[in-house]
PDB file of N, CA and C in Angstrom:
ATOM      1  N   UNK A   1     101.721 119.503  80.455  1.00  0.00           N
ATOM      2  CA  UNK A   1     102.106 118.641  81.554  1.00  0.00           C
ATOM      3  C   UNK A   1     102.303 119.499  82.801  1.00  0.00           C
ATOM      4  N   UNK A   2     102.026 118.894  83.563  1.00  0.00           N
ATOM      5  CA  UNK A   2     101.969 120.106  85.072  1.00  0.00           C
ATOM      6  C   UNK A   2     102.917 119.030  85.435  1.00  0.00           C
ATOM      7  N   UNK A   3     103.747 120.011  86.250  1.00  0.00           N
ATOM      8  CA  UNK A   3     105.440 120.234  86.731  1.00  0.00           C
ATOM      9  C   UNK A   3     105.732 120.810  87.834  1.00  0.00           C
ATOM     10  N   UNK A   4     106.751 120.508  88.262  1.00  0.00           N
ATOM     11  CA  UNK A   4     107.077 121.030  89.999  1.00  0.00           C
ATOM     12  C   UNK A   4     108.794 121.829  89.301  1.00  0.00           C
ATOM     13  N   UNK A   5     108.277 122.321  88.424  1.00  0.00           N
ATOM     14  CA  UNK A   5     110.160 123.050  87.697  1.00  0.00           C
ATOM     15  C   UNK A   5     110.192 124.085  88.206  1.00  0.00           C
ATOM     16  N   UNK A   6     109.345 124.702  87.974  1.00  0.00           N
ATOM     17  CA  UNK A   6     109.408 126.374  88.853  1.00  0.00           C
ATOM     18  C   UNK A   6     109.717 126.447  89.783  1.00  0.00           C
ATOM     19  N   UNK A   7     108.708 125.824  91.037  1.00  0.00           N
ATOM     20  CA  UNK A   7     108.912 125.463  92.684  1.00  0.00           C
ATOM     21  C   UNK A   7     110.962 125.329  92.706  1.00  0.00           C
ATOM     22  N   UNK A   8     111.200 123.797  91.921  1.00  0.00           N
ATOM     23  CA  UNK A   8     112.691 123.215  92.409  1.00  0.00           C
ATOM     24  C   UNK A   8     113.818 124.630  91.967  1.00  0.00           C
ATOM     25  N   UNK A   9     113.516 124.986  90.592  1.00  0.00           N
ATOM     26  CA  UNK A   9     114.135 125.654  89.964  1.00  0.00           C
ATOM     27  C   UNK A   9     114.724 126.425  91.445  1.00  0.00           C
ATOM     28  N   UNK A  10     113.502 127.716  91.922  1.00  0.00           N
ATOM     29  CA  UNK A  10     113.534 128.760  92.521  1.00  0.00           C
ATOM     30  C   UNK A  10     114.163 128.066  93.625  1.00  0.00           C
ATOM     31  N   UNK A  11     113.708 127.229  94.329  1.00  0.00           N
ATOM     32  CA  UNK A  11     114.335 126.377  95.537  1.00  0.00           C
ATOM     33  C   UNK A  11     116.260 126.192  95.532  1.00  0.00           C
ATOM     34  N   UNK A  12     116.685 125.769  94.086  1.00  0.00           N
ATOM     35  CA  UNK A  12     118.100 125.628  94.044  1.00  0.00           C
ATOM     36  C   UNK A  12     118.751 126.918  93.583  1.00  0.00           C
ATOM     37  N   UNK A  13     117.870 127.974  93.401  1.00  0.00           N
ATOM     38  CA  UNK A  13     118.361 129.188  92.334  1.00  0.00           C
ATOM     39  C   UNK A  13     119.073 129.211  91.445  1.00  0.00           C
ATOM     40  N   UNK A  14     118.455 128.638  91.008  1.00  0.00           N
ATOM     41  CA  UNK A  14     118.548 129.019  89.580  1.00  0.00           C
ATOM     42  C   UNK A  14     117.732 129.848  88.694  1.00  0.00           C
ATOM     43  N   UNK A  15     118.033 130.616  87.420  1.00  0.00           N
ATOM     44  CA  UNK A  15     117.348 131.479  87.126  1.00  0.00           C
ATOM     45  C   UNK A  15     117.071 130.624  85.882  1.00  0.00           C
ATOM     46  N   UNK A  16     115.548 130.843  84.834  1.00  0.00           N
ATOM     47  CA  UNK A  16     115.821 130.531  83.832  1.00  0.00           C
ATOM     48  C   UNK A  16     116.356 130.223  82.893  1.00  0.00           C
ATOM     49  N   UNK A  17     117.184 131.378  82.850  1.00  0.00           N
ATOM     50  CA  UNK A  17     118.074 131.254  81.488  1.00  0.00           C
ATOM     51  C   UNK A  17     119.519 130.531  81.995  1.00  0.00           C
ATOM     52  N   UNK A  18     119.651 130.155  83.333  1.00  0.00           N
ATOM     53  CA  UNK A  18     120.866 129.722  83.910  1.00  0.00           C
ATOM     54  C   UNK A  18     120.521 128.102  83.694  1.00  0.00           C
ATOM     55  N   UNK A  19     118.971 127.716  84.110  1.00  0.00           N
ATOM     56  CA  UNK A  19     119.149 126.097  83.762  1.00  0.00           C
ATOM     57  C   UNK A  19     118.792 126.238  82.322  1.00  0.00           C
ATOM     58  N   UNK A  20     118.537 127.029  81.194  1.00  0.00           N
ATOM     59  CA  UNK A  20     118.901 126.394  80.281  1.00  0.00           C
ATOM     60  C   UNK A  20     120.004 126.164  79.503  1.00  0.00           C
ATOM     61  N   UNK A  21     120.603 127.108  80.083  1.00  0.00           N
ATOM     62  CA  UNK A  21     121.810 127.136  79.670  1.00  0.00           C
ATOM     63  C   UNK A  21     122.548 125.980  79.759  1.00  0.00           C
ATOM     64  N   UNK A  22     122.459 125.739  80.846  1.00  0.00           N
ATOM     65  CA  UNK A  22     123.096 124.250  81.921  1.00  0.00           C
ATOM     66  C   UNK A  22     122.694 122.937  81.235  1.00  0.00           C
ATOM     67  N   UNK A  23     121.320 123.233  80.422  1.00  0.00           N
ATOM     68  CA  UNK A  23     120.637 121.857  79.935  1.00  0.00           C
ATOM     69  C   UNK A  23     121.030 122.256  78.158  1.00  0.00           C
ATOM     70  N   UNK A  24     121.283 123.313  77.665  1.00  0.00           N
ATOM     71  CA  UNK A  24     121.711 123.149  76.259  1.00  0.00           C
ATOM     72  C   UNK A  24     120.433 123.323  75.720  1.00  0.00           C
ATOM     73  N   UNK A  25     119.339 124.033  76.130  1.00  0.00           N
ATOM     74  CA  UNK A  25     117.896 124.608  75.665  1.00  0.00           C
ATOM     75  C   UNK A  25     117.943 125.904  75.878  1.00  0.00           C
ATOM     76  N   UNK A  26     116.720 126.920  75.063  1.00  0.00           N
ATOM     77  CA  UNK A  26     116.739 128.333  75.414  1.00  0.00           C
ATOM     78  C   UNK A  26     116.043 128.398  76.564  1.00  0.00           C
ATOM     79  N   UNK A  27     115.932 130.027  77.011  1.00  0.00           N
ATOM     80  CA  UNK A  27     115.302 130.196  77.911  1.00  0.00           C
ATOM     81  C   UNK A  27     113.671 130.079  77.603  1.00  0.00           C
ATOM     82  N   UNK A  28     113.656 130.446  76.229  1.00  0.00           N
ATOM     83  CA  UNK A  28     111.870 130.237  75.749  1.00  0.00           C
ATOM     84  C   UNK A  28     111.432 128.806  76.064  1.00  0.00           C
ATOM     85  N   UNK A  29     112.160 127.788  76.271  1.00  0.00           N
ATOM     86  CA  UNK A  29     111.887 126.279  75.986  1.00  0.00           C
ATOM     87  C   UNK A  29     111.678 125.906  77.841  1.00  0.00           C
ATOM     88  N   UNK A  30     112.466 126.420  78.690  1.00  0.00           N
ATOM     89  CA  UNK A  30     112.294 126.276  80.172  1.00  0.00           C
ATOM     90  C   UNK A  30     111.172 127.101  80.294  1.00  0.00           C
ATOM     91  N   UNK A  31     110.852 128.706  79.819  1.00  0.00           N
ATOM     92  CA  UNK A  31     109.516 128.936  80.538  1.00  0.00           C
ATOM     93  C   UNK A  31     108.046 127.925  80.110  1.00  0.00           C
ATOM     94  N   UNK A  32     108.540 127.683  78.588  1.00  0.00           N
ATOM     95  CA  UNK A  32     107.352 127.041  78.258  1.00  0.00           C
ATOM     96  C   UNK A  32     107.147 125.486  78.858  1.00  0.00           C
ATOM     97  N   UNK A  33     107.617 125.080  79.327  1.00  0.00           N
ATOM     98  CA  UNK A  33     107.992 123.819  80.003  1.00  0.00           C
ATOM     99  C   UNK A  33     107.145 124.101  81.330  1.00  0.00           C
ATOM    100  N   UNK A  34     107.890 125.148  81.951  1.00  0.00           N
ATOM    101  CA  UNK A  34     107.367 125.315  83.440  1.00  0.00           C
ATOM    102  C   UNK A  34     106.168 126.116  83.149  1.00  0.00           C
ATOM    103  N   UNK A  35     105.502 126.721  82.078  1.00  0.00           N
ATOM    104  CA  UNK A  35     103.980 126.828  81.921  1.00  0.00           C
ATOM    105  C   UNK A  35     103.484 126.067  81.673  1.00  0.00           C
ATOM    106  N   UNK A  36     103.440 124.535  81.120  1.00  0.00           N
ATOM    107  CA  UNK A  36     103.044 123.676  80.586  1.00  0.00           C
ATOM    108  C   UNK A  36     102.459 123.547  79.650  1.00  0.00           C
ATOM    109  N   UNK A  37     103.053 124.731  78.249  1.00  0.00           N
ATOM    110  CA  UNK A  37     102.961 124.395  76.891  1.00  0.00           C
ATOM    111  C   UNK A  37     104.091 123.881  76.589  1.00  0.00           C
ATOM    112  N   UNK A  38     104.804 122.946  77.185  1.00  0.00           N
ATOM    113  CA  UNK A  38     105.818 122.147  76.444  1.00  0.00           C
ATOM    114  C   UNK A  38     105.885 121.412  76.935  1.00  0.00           C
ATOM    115  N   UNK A  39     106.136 119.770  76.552  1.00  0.00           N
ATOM    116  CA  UNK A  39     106.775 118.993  77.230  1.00  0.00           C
ATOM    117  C   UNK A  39     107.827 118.257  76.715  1.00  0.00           C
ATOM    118  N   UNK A  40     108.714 118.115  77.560  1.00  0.00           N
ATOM    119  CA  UNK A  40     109.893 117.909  77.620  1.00  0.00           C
ATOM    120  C   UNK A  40     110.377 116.372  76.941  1.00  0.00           C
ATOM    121  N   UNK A  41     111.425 116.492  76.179  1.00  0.00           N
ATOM    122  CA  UNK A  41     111.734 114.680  76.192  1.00  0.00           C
ATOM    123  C   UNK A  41     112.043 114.393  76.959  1.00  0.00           C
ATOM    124  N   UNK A  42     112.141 112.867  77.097  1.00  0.00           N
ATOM    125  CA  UNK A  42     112.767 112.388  78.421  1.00  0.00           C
ATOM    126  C   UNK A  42     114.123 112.494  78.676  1.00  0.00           C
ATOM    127  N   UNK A  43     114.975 112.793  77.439  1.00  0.00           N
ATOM    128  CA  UNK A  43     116.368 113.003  77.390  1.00  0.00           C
ATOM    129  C   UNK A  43     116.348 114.393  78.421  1.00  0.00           C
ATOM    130  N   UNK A  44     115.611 115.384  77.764  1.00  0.00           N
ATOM    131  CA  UNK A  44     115.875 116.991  78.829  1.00  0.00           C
ATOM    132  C   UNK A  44     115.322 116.517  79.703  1.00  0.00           C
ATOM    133  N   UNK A  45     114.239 115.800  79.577  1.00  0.00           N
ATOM    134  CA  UNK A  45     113.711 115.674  81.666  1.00  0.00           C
ATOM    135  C   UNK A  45     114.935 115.521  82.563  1.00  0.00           C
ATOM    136  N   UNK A  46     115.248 114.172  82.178  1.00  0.00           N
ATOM    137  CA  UNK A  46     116.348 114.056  82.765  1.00  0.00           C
ATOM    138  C   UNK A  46     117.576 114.884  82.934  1.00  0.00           C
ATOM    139  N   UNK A  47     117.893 115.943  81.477  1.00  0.00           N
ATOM    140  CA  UNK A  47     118.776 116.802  82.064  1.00  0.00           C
ATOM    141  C   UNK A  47     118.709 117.448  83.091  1.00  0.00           C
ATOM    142  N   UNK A  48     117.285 117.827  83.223  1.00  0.00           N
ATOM    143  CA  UNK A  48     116.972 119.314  83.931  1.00  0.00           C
ATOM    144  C   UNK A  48     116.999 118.546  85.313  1.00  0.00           C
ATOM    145  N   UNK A  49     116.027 116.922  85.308  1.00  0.00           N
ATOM    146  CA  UNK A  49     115.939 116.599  86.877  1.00  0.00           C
ATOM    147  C   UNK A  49     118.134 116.850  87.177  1.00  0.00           C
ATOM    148  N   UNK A  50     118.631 116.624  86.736  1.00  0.00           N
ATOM    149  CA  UNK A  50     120.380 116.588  86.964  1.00  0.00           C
ATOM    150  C   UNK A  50     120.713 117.778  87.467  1.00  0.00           C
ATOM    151  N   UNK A  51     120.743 118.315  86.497  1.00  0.00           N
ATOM    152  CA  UNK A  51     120.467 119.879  86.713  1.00  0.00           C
ATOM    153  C   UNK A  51     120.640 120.500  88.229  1.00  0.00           C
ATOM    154  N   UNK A  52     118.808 120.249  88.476  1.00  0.00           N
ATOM    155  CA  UNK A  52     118.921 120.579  90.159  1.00  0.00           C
ATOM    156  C   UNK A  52     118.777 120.119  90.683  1.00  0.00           C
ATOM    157  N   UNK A  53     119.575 118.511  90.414  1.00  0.00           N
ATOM    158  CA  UNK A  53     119.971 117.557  91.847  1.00  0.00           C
ATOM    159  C   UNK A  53     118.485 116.758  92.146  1.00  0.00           C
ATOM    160  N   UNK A  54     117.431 116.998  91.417  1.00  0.00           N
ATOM    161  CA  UNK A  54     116.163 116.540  91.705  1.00  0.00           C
ATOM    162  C   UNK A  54     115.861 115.184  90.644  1.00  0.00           C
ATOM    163  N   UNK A  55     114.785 114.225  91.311  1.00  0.00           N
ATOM    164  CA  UNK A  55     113.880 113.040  90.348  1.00  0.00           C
ATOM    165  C   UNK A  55     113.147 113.560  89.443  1.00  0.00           C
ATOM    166  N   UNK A  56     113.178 112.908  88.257  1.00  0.00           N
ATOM    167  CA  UNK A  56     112.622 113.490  86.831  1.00  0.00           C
ATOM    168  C   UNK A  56     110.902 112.819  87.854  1.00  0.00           C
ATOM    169  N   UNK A  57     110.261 112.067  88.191  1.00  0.00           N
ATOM    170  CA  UNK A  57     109.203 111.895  89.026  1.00  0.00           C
ATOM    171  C   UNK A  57     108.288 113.361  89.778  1.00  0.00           C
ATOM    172  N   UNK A  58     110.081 113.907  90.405  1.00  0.00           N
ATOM    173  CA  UNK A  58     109.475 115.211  91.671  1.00  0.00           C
ATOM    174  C   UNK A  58     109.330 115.864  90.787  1.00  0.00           C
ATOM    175  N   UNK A  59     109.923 116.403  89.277  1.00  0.00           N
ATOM    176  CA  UNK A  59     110.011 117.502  88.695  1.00  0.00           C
ATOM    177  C   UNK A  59     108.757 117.482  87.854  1.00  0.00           C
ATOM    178  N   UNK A  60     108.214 116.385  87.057  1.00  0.00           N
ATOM    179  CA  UNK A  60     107.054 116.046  86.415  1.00  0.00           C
ATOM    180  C   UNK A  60     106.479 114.309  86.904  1.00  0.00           C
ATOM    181  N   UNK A  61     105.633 114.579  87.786  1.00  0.00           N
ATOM    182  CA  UNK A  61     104.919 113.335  88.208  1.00  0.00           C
ATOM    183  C   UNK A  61     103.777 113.285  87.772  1.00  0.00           C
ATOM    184  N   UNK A  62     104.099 111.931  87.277  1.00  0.00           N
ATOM    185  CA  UNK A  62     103.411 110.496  86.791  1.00  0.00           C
ATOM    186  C   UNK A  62     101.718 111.040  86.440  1.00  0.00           C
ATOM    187  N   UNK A  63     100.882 110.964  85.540  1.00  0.00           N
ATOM    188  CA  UNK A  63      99.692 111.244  85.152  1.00  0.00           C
ATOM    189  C   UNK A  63      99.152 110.199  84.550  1.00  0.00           C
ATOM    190  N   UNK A  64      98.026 109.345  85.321  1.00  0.00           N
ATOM    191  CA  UNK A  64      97.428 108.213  84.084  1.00  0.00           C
ATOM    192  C   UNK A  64      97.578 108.770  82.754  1.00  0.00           C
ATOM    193  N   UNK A  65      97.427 107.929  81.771  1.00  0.00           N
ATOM    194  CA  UNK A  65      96.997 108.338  80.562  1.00  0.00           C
ATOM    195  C   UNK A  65      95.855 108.716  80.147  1.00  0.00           C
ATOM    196  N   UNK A  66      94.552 108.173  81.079  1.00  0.00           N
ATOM    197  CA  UNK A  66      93.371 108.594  80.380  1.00  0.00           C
ATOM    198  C   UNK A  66      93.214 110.197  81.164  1.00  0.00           C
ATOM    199  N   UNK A  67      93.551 110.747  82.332  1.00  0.00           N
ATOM    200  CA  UNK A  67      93.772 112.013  82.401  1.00  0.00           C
ATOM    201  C   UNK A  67      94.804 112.713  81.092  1.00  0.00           C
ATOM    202  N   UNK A  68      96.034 112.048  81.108  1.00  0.00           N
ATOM    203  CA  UNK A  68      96.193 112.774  80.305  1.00  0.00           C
ATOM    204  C   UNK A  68      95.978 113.042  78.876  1.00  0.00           C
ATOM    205  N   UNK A  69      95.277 112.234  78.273  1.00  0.00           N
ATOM    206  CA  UNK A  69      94.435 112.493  76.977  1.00  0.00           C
ATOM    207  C   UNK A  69      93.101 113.395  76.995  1.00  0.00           C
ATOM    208  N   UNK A  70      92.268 113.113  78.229  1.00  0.00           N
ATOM    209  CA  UNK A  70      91.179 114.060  78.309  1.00  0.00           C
ATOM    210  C   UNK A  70      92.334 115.732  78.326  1.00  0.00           C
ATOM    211  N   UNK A  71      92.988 115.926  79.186  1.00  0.00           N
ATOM    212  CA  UNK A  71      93.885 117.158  78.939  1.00  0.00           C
ATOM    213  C   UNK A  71      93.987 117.854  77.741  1.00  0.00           C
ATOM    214  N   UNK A  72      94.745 116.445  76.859  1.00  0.00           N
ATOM    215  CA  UNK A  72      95.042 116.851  75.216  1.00  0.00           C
ATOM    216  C   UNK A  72      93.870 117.220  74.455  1.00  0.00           C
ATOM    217  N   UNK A  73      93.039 116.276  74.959  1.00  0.00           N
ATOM    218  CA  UNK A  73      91.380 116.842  73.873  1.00  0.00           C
ATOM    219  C   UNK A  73      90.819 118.023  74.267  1.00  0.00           C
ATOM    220  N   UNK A  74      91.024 118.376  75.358  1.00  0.00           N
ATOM    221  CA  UNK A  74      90.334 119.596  75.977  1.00  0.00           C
ATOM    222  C   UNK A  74      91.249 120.906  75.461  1.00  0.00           C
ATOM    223  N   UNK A  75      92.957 120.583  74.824  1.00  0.00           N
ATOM    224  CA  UNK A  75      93.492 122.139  74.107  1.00  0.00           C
ATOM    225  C   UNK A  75      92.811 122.241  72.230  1.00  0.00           C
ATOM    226  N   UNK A  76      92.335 123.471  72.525  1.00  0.00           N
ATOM    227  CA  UNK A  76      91.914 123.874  71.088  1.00  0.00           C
ATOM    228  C   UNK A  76      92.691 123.340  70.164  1.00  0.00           C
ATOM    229  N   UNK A  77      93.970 123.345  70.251  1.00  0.00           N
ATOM    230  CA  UNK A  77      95.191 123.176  68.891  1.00  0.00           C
ATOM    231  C   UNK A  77      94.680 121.340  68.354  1.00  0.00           C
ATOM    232  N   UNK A  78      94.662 120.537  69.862  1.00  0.00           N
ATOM    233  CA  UNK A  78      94.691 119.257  69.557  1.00  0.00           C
ATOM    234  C   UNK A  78      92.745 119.140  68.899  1.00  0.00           C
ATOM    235  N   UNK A  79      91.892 119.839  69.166  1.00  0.00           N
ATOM    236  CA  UNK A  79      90.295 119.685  68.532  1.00  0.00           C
ATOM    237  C   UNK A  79      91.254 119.832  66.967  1.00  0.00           C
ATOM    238  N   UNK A  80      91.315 121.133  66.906  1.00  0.00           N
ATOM    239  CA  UNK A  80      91.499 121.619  65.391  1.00  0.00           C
ATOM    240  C   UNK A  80      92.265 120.405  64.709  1.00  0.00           C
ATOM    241  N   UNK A  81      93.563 119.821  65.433  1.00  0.00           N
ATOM    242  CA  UNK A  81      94.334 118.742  64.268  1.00  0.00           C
ATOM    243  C   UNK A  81      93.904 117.629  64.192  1.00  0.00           C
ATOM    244  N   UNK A  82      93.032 117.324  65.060  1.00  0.00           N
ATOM    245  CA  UNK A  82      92.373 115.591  64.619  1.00  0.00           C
ATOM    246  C   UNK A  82      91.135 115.715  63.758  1.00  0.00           C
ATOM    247  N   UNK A  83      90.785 116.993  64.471  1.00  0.00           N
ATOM    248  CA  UNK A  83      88.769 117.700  63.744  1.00  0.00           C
ATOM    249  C   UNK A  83      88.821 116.848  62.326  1.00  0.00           C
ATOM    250  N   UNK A  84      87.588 115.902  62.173  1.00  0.00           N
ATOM    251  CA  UNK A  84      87.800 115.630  60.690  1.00  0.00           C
ATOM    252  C   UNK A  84      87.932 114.499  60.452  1.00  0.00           C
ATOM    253  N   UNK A  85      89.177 113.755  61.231  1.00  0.00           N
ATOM    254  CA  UNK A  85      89.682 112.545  60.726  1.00  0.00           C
ATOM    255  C   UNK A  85      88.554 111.195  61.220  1.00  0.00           C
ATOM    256  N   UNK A  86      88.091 110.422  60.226  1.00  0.00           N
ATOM    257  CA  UNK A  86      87.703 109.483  60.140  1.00  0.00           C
ATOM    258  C   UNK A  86      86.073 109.874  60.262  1.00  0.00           C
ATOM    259  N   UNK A  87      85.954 110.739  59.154  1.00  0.00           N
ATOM    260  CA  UNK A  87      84.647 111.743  58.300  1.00  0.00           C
ATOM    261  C   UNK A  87      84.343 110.595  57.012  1.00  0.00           C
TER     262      UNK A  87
END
């Protein structure tokens, strides 16, 4: 999921390991978030939009679904776990 966490993060200063701390996640779980191998529940979205005073919207905005499925089909991990089904 592409994210505006990094940008706000650095904007309110905060450091990594300070909003996860703040949100009750590690620091491995915020970088991977703000690389966009993770995405977030909506429960932490919302922590984190709290967090730094920001809209869970500004922090991760809105993606049709059919973008975001072409996304999912296009990571290797998601070919390899469906590869197969309905053979």
């Amino acid at each position: 999921m592409k994210n505006q966490l990094t940008a706000v993060r650095e904007k309110t200063g905060y450091t990594p390991s300070e909003l996860a701390t703040s949100v009750g996640v590690t620091t491995a779980t915020i970088k991977a978030i703000e690389n966009g191998h993770y995405d977030p529940s909506l429960f932490l979205a919302y922590d984190i939009a709290e967090a730094l005073d920001a809209c869970v919207t500004g922090l991760f905005p809105p993606v049709p679904r059919r973008v975001r499925l072409e996304e999912l089909a296009a990571r290797p991990w998601y070919v390899r776990l469906f590869c197969g089904m309905g053979d």
